[in-house]
C-alpha atoms as a PDB file:
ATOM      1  CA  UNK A   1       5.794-161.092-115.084  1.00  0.00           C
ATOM      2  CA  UNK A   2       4.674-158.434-117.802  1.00  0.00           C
ATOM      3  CA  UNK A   3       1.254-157.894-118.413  1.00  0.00           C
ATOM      4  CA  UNK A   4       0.592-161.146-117.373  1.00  0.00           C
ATOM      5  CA  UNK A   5       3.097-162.655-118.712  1.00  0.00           C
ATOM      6  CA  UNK A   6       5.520-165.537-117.138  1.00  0.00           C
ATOM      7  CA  UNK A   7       8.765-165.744-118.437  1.00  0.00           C
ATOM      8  CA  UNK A   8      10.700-168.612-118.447  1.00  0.00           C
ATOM      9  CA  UNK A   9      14.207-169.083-116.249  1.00  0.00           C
ATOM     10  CA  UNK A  10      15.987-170.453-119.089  1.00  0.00           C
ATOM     11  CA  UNK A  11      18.098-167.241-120.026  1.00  0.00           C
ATOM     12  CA  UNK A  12      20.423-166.274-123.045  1.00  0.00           C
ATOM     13  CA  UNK A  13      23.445-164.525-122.732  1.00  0.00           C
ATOM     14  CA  UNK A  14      23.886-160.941-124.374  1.00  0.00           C
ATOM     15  CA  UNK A  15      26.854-159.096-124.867  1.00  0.00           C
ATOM     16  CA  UNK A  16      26.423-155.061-124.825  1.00  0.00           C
ATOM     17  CA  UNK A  17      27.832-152.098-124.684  1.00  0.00           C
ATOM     18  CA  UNK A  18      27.126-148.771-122.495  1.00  0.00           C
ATOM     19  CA  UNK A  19      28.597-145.338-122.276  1.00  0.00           C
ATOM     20  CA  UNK A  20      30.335-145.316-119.655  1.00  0.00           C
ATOM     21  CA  UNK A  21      27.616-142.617-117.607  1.00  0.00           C
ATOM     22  CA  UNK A  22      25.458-145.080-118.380  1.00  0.00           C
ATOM     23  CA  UNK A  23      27.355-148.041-116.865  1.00  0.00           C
ATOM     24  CA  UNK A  24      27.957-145.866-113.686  1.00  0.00           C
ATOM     25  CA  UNK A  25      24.382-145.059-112.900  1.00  0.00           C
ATOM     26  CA  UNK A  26      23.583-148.984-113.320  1.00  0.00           C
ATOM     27  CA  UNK A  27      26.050-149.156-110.559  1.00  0.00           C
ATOM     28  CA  UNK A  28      25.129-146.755-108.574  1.00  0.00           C
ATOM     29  CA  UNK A  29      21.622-148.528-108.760  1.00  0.00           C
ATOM     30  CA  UNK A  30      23.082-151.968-107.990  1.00  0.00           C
ATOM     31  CA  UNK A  31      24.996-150.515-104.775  1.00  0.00           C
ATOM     32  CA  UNK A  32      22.018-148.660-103.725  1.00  0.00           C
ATOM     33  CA  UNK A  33      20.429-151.526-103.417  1.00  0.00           C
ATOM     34  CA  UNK A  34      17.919-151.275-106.243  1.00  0.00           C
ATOM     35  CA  UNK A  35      19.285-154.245-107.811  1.00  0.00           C
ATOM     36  CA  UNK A  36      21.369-156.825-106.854  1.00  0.00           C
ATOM     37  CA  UNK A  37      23.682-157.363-109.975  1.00  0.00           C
ATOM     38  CA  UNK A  38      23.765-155.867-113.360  1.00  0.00           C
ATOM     39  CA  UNK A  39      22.408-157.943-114.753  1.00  0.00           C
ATOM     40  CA  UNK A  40      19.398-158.013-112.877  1.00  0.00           C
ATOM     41  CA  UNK A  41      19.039-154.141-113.640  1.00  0.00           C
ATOM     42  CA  UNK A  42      19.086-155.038-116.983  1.00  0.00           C
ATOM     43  CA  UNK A  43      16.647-157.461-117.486  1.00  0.00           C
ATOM     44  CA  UNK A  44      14.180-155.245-115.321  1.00  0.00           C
ATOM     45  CA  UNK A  45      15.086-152.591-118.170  1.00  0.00           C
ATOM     46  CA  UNK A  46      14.378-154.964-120.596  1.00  0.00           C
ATOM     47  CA  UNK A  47      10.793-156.103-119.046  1.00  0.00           C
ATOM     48  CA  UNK A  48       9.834-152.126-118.366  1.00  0.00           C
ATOM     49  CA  UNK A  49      10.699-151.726-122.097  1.00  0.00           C
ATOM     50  CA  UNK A  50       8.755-154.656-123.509  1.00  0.00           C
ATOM     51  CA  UNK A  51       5.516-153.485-121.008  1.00  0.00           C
ATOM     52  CA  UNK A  52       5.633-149.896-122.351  1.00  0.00           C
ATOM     53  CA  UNK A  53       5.855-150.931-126.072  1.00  0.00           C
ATOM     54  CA  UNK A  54       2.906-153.576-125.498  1.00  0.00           C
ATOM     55  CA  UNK A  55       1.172-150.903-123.578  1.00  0.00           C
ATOM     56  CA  UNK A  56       1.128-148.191-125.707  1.00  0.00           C
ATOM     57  CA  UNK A  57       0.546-150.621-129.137  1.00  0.00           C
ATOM     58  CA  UNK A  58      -3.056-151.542-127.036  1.00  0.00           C
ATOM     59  CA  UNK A  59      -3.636-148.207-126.824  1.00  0.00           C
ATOM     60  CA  UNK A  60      -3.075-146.899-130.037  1.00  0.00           C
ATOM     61  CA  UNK A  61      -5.195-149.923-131.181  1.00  0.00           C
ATOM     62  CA  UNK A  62      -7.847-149.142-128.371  1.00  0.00           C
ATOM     63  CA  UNK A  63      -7.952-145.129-129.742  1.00  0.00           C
ATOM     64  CA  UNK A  64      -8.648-146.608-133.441  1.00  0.00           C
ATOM     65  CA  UNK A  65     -10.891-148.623-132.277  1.00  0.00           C
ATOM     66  CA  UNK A  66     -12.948-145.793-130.614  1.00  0.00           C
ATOM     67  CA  UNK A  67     -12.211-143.421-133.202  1.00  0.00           C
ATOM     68  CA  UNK A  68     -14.114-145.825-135.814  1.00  0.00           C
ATOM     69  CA  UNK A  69     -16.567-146.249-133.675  1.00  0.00           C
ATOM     70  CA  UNK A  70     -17.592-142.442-133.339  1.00  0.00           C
ATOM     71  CA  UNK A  71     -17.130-141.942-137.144  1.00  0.00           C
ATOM     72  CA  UNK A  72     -19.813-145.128-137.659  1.00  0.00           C
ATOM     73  CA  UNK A  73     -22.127-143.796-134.927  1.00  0.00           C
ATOM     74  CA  UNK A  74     -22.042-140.353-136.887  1.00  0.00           C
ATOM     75  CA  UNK A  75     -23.190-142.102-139.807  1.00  0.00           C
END
């Protein structure tokens, strides 16, 4: 769940490439027990991305919305 959100189990398969320092510290996470595959690491990745990018677009709306509403209030 992100931001409320329920995602479905049906999944899609992607194909990517890492750097290979990258690769080793998503295995370093899976054997540390963080994770138990890569692909779980990955889609948590995925879901932290997609929560910070709908995060920060509410607040930059929010801050608009507050900045408008000082400049009308000044009026």
């Amino acid at each position: 769940m992100v931001a409320g959100i329920v995602y479905s189990l049906l999944m899609t398969t992607l194909t990517l490439d890492l750097p290979e320092a990258l690769t080793a510290e998503l295995d370093a996470a899976v054997q540390a027990g963080w994770f138990t595959s890569q692909a779980e690491a990955v889609r948590a990745a995925v879901r932290d991305l997609v929560s910070h990018r709908k995060l920060a677009l509410l607040e930059t709306q929010q801050m608009a919305d507050i900045d408008w509403a000082v400049k009308a209030a000044a009026k």
